[in-house]
PDB file of N, CA and C in Angstrom:
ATOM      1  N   UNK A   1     -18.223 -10.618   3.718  1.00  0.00           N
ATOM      2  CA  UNK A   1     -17.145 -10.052   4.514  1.00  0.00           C
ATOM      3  C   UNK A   1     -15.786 -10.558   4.026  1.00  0.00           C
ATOM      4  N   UNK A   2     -15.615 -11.937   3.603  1.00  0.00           N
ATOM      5  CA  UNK A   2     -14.367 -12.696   3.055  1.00  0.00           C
ATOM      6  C   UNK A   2     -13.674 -11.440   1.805  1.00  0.00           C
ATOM      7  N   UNK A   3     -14.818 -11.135   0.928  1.00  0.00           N
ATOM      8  CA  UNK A   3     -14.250 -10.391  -0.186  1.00  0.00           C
ATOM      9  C   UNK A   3     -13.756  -9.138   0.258  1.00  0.00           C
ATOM     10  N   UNK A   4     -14.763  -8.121   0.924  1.00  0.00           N
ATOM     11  CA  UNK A   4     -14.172  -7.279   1.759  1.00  0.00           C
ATOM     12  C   UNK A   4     -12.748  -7.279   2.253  1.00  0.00           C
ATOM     13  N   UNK A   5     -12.509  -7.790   2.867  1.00  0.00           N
ATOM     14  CA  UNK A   5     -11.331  -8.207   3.810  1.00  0.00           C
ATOM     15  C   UNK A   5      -9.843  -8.853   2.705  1.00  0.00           C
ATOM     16  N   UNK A   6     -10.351  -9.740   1.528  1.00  0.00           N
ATOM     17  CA  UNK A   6      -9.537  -9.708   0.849  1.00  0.00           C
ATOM     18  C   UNK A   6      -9.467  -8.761  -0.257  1.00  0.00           C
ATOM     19  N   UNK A   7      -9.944  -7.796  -0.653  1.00  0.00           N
ATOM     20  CA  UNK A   7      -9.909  -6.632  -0.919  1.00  0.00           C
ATOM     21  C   UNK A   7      -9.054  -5.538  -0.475  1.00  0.00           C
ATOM     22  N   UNK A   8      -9.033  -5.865   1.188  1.00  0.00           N
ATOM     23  CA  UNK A   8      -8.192  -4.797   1.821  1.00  0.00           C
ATOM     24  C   UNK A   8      -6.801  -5.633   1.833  1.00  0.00           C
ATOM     25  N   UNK A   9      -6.885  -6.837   2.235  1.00  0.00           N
ATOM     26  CA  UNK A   9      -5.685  -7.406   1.854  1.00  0.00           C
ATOM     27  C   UNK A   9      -4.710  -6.813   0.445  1.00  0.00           C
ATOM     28  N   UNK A  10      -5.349  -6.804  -0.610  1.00  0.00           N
ATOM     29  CA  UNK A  10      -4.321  -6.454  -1.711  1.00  0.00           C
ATOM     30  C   UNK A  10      -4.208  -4.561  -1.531  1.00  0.00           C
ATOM     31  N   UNK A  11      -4.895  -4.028  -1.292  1.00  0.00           N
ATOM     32  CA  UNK A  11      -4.396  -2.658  -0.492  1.00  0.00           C
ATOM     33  C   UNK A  11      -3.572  -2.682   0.253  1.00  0.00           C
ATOM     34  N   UNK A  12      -3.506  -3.306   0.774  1.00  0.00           N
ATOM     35  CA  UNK A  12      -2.532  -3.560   1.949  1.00  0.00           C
ATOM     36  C   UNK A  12      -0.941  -3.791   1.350  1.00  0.00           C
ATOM     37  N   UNK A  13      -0.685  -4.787   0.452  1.00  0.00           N
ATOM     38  CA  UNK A  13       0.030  -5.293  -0.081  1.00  0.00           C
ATOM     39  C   UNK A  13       0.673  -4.141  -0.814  1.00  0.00           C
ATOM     40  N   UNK A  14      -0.063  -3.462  -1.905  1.00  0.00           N
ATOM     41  CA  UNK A  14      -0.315  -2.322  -3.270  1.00  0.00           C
ATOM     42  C   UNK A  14       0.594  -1.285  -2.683  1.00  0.00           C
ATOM     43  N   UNK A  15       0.345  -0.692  -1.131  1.00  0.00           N
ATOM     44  CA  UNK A  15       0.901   0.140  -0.400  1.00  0.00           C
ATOM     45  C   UNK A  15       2.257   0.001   0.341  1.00  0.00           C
ATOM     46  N   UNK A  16       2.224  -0.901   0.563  1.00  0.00           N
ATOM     47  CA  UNK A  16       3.600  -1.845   0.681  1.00  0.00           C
ATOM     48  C   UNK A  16       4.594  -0.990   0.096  1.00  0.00           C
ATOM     49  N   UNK A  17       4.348  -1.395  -1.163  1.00  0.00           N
ATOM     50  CA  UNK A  17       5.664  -1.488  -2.051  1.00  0.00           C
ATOM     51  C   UNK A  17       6.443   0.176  -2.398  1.00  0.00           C
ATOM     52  N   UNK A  18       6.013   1.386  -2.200  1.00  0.00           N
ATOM     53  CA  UNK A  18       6.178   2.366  -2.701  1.00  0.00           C
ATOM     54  C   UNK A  18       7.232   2.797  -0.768  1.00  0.00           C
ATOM     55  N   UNK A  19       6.861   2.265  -0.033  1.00  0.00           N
ATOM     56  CA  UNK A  19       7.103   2.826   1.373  1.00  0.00           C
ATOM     57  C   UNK A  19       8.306   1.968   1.742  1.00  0.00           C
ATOM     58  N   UNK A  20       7.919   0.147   1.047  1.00  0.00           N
ATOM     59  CA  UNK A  20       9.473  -0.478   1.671  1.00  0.00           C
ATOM     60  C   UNK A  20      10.649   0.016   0.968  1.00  0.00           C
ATOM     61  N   UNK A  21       9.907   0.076  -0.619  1.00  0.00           N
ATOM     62  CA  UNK A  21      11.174   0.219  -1.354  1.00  0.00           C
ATOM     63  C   UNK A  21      11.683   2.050  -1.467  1.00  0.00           C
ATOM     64  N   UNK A  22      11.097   2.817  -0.844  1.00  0.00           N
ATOM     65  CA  UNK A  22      11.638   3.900  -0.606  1.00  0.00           C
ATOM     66  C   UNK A  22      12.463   3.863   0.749  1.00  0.00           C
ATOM     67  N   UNK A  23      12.194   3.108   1.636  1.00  0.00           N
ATOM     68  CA  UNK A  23      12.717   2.786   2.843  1.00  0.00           C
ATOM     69  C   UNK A  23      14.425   1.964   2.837  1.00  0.00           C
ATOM     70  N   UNK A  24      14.158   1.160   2.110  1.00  0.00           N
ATOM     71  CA  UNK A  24      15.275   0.362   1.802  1.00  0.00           C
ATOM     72  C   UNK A  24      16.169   1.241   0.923  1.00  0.00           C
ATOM     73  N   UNK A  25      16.026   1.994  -0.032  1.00  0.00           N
ATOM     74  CA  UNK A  25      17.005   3.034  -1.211  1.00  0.00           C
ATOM     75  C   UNK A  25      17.552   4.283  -0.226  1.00  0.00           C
ATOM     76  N   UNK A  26      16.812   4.158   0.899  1.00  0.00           N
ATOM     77  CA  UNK A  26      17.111   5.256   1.900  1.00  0.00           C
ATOM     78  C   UNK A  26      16.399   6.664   1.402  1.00  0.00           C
ATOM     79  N   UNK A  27      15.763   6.647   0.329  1.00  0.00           N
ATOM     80  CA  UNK A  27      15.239   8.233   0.430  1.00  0.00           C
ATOM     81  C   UNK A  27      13.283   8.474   1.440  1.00  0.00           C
ATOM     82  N   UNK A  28      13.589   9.695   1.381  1.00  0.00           N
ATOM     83  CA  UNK A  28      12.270  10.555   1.878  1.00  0.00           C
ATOM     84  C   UNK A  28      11.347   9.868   0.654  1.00  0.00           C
ATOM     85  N   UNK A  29      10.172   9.472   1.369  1.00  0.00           N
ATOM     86  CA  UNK A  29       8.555   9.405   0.797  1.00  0.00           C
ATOM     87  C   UNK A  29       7.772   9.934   1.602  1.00  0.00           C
ATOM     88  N   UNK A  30       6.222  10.647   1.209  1.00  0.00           N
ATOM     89  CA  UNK A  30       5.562  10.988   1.974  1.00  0.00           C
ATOM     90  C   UNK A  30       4.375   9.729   2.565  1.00  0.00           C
ATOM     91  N   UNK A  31       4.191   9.693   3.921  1.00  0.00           N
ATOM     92  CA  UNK A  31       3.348   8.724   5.091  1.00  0.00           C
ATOM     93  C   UNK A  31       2.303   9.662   5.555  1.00  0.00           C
ATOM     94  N   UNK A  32       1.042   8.715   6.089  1.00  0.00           N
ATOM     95  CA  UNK A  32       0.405   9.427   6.836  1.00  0.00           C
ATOM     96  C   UNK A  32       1.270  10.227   7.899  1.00  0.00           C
ATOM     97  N   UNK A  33       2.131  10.139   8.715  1.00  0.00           N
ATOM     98  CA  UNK A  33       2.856  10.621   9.452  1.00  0.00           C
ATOM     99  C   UNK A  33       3.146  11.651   9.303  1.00  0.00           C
ATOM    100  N   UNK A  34       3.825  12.548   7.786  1.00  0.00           N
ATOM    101  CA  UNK A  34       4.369  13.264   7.658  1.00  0.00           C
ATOM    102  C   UNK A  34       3.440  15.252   7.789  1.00  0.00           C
ATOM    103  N   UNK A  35       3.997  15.673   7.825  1.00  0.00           N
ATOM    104  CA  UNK A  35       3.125  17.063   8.198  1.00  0.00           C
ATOM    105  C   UNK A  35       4.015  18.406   6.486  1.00  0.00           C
ATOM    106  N   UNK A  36       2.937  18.148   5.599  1.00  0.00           N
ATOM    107  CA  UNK A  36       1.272  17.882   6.189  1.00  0.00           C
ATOM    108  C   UNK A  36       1.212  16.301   5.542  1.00  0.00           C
ATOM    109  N   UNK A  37      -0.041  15.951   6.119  1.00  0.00           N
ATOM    110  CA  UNK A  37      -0.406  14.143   6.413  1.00  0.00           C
ATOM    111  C   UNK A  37      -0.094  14.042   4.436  1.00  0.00           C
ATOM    112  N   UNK A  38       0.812  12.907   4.248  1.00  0.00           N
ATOM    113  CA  UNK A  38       0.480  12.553   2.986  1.00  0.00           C
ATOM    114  C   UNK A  38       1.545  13.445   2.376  1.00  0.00           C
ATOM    115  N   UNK A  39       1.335  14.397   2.285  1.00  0.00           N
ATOM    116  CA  UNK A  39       2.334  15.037   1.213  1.00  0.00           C
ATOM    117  C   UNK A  39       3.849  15.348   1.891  1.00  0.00           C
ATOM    118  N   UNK A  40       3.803  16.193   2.801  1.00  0.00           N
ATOM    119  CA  UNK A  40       5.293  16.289   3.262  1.00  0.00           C
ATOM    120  C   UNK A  40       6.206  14.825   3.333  1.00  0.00           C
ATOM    121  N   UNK A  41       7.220  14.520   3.124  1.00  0.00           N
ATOM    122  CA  UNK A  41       8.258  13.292   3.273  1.00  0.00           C
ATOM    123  C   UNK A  41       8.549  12.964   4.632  1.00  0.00           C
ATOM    124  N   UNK A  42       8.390  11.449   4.727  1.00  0.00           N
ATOM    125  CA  UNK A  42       8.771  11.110   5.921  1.00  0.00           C
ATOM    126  C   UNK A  42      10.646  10.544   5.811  1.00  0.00           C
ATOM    127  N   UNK A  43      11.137  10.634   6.830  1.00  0.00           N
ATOM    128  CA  UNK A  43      12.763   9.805   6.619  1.00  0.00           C
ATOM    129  C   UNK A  43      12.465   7.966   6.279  1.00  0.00           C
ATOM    130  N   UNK A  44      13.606   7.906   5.972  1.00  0.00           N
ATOM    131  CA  UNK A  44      13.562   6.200   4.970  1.00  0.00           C
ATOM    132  C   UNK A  44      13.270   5.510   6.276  1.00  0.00           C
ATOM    133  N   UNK A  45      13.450   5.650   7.519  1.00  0.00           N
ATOM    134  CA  UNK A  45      13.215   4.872   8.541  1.00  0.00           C
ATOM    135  C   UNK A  45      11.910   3.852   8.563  1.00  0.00           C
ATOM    136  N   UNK A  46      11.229   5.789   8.468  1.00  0.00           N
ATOM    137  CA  UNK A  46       9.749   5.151   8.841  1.00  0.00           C
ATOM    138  C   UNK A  46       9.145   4.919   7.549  1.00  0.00           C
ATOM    139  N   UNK A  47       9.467   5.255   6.472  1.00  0.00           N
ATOM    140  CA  UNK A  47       9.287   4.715   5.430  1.00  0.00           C
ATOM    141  C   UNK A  47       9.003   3.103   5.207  1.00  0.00           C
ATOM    142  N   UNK A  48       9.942   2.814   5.616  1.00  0.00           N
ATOM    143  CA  UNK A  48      10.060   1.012   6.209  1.00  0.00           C
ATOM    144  C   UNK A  48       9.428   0.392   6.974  1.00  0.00           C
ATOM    145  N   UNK A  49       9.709   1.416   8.387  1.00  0.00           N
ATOM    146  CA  UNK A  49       8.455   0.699   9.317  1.00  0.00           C
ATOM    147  C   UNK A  49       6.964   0.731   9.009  1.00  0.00           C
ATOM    148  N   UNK A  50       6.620   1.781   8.153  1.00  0.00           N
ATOM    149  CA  UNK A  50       5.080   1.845   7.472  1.00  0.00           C
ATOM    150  C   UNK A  50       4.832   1.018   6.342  1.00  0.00           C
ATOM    151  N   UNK A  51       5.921   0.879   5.676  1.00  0.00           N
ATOM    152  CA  UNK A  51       5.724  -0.413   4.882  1.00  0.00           C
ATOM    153  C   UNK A  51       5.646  -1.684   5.444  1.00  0.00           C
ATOM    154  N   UNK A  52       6.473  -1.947   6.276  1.00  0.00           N
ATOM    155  CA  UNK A  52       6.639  -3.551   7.237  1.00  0.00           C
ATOM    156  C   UNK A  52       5.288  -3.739   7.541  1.00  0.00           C
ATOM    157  N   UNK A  53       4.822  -2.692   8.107  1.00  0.00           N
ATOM    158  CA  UNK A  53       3.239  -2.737   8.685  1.00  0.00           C
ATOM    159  C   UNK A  53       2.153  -3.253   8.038  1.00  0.00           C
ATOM    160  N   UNK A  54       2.219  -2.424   6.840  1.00  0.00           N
ATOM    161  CA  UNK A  54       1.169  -2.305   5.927  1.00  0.00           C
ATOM    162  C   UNK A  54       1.363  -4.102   5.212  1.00  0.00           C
ATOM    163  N   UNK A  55       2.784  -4.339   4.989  1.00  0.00           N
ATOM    164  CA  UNK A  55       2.945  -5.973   4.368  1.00  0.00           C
ATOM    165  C   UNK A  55       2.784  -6.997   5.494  1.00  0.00           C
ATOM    166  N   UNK A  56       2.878  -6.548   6.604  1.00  0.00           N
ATOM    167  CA  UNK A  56       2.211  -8.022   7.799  1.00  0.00           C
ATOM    168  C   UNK A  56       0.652  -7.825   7.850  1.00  0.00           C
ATOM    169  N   UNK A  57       0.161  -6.472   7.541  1.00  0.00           N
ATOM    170  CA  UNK A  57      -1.267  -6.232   8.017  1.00  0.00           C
ATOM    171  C   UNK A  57      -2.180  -7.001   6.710  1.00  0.00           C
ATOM    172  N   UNK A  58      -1.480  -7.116   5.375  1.00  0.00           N
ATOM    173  CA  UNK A  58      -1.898  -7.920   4.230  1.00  0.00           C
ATOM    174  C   UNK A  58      -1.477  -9.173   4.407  1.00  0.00           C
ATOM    175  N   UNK A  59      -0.390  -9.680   4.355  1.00  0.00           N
ATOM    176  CA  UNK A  59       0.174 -11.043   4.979  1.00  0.00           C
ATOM    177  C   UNK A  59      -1.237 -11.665   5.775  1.00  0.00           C
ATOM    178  N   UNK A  60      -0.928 -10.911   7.299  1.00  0.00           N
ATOM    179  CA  UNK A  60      -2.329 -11.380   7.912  1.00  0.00           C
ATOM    180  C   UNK A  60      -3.317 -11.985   7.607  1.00  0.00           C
ATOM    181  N   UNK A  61      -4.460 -10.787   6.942  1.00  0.00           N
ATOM    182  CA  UNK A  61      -5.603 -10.923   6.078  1.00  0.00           C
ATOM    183  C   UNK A  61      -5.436 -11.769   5.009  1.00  0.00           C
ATOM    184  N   UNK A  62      -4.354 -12.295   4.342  1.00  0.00           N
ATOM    185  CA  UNK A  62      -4.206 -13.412   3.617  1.00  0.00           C
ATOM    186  C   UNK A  62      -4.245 -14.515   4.294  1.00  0.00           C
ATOM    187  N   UNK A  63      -3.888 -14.106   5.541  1.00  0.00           N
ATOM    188  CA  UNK A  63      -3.877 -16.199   6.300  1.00  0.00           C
ATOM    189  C   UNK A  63      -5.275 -16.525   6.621  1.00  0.00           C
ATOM    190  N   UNK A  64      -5.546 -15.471   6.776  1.00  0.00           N
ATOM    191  CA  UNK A  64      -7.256 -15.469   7.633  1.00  0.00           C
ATOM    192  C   UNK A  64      -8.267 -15.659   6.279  1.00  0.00           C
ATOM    193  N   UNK A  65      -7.759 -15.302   5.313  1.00  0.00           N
ATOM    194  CA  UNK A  65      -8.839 -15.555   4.066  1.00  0.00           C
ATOM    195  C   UNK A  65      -7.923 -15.693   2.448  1.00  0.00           C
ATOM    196  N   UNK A  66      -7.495 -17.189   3.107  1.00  0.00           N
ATOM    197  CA  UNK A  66      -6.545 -17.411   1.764  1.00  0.00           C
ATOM    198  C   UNK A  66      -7.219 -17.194   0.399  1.00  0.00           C
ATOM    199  N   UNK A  67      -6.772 -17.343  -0.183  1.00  0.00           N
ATOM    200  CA  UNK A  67      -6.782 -17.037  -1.762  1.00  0.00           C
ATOM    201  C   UNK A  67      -6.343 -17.561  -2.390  1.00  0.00           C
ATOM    202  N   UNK A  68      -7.118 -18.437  -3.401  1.00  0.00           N
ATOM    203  CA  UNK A  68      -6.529 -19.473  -4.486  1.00  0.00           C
ATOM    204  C   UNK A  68      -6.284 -18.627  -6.029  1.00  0.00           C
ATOM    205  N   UNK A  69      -5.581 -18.396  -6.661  1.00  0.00           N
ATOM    206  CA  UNK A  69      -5.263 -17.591  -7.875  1.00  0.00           C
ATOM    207  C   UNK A  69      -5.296 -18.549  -8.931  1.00  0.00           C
ATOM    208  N   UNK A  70      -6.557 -17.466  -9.638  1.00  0.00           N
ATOM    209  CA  UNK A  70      -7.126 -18.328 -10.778  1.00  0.00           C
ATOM    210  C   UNK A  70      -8.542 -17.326 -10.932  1.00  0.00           C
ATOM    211  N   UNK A  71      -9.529 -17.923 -11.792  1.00  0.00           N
ATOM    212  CA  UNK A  71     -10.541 -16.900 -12.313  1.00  0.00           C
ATOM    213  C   UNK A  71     -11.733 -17.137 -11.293  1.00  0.00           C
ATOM    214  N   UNK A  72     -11.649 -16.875  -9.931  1.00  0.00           N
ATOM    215  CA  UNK A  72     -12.712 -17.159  -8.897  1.00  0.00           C
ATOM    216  C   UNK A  72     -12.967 -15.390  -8.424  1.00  0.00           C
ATOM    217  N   UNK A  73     -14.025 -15.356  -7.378  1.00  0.00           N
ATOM    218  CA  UNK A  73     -14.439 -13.929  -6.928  1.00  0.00           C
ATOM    219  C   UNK A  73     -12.854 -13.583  -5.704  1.00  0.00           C
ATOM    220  N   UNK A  74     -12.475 -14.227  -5.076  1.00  0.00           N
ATOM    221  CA  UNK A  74     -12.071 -14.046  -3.994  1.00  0.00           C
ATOM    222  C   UNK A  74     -10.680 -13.616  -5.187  1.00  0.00           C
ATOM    223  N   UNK A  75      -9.967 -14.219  -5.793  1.00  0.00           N
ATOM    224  CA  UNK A  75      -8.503 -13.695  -6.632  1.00  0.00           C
ATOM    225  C   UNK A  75      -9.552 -12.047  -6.975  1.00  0.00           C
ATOM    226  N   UNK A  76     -10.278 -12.123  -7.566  1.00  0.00           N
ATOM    227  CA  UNK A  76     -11.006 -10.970  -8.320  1.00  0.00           C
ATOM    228  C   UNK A  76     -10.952  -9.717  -7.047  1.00  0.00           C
ATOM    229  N   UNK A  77     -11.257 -10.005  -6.163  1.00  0.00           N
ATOM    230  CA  UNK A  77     -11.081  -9.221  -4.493  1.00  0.00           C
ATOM    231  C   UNK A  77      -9.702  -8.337  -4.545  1.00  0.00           C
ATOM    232  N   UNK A  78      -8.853  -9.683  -4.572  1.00  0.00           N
ATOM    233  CA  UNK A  78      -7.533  -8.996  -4.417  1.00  0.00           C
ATOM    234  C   UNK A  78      -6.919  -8.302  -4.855  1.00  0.00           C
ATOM    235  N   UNK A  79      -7.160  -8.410  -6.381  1.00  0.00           N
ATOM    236  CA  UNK A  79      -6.708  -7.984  -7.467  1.00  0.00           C
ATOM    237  C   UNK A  79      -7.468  -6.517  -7.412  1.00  0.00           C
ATOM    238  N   UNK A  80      -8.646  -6.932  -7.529  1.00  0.00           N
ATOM    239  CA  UNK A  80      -9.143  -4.703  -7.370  1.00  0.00           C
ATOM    240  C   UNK A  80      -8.620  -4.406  -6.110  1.00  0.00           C
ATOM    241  N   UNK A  81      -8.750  -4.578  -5.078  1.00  0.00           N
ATOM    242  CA  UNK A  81      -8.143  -3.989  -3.939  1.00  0.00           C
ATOM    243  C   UNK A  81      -6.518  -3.023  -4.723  1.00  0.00           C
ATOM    244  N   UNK A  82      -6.162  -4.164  -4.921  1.00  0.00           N
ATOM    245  CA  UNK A  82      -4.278  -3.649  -5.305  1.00  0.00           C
ATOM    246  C   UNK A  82      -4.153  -2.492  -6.639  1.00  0.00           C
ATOM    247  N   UNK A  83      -5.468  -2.992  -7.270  1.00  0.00           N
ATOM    248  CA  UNK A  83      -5.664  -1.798  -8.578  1.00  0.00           C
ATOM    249  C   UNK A  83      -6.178  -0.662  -8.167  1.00  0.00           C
ATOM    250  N   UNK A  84      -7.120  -0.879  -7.164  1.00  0.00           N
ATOM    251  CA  UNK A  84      -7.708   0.415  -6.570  1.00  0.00           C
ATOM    252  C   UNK A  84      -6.550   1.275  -5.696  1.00  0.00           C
ATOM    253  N   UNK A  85      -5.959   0.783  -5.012  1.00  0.00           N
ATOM    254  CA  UNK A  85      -5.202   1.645  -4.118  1.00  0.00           C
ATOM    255  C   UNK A  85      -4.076   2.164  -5.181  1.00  0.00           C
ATOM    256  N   UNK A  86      -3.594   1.308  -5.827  1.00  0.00           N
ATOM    257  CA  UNK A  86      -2.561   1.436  -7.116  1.00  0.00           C
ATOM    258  C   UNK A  86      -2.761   2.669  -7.691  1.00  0.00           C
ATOM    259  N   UNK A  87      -3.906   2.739  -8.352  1.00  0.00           N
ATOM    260  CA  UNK A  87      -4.831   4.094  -8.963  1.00  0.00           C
ATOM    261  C   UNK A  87      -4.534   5.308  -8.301  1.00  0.00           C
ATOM    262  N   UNK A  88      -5.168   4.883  -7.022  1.00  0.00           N
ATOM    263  CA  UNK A  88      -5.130   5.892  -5.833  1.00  0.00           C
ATOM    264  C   UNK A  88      -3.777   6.767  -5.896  1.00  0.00           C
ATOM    265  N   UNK A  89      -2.931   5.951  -5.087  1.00  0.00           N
ATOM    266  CA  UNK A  89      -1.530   6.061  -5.164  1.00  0.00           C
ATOM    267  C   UNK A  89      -1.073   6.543  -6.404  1.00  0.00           C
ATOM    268  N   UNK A  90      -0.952   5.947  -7.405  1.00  0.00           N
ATOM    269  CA  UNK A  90      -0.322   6.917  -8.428  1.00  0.00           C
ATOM    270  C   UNK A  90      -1.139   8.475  -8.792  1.00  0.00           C
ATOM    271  N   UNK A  91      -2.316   8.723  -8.624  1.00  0.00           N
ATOM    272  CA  UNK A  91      -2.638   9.827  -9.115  1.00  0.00           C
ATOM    273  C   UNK A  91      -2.486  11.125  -7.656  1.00  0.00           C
ATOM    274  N   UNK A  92      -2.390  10.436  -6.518  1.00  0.00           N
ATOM    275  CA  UNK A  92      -2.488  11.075  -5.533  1.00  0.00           C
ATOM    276  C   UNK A  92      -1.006  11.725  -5.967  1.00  0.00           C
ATOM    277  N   UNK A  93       0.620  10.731  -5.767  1.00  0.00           N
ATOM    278  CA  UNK A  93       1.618  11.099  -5.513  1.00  0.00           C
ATOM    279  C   UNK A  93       1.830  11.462  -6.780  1.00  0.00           C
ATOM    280  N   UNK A  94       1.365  11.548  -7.854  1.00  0.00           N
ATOM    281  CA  UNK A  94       1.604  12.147  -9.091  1.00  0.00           C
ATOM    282  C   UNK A  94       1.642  13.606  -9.050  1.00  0.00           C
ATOM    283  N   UNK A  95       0.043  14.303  -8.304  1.00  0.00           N
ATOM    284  CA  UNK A  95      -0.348  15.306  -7.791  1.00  0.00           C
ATOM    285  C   UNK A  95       0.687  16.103  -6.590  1.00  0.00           C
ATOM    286  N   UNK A  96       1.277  15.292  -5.644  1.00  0.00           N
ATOM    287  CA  UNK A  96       2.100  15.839  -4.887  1.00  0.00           C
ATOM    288  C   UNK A  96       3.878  15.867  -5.730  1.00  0.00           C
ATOM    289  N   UNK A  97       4.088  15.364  -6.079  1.00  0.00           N
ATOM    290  CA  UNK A  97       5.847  15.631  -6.603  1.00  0.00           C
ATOM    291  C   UNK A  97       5.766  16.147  -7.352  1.00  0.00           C
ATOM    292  N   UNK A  98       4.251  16.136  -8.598  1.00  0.00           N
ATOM    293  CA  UNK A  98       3.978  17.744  -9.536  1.00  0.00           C
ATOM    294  C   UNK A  98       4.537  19.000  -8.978  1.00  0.00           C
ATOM    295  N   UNK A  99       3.433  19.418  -7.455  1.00  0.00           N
ATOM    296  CA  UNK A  99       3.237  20.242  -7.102  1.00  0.00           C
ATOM    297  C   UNK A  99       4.240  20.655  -6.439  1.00  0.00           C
ATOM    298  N   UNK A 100       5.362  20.036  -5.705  1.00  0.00           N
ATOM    299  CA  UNK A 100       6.572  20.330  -4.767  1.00  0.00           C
ATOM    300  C   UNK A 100       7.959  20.372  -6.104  1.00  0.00           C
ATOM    301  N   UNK A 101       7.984  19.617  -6.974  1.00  0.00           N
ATOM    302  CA  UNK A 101       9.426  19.810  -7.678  1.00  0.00           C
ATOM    303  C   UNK A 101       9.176  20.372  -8.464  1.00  0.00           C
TER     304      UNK A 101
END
């Protein structure tokens, strides 16, 4: 369950970054929120607040199942978690700003 959980931790983190830092530059990204879910743009607001979320909800899961960085299973957790969603994320929103611009 530890790996699990730090797994979702670096998802957590991975997702972060595309929502604060669209939040903070002030432009539209697309959120679950947005209609339709995922692809339409949400305003930089909530952009932020879905990022804030997503970086305390990893934060969290890091206190609860720290992580020493170095060549162990639990760094190995984190690290695919953040590559997996990473993946995700780029081929998903690759697919949507193709298809809209």
């Amino acid at each position: 369950m530890n790996y699990v959980l730090t797994l979702f931790a670096g998802a957590f983190l991975c997702n972060c970054i595309p929502h604060l830092s669209s939040g903070l530059r002030g432009a539209p990204f697309p959120t679950p929120f947005a209609k339709p879910r995922g692809v339409g743009n949400s305003p930089p607001f909530l952009n932020f607040l879905w990022g804030s979320f997503n970086l305390f909800i990893g934060i969290y899961l890091l206190s609860i199942y720290p992580v020493v960085i170095g060549p162990n299973p639990t760094c190995f957790a984190l690290v695919a978690g953040a590559l997996a969603m990473g993946a995700y994320l780029s081929l998903h929103f690759g697919k949507v700003f193709r298809n809209t611009g």
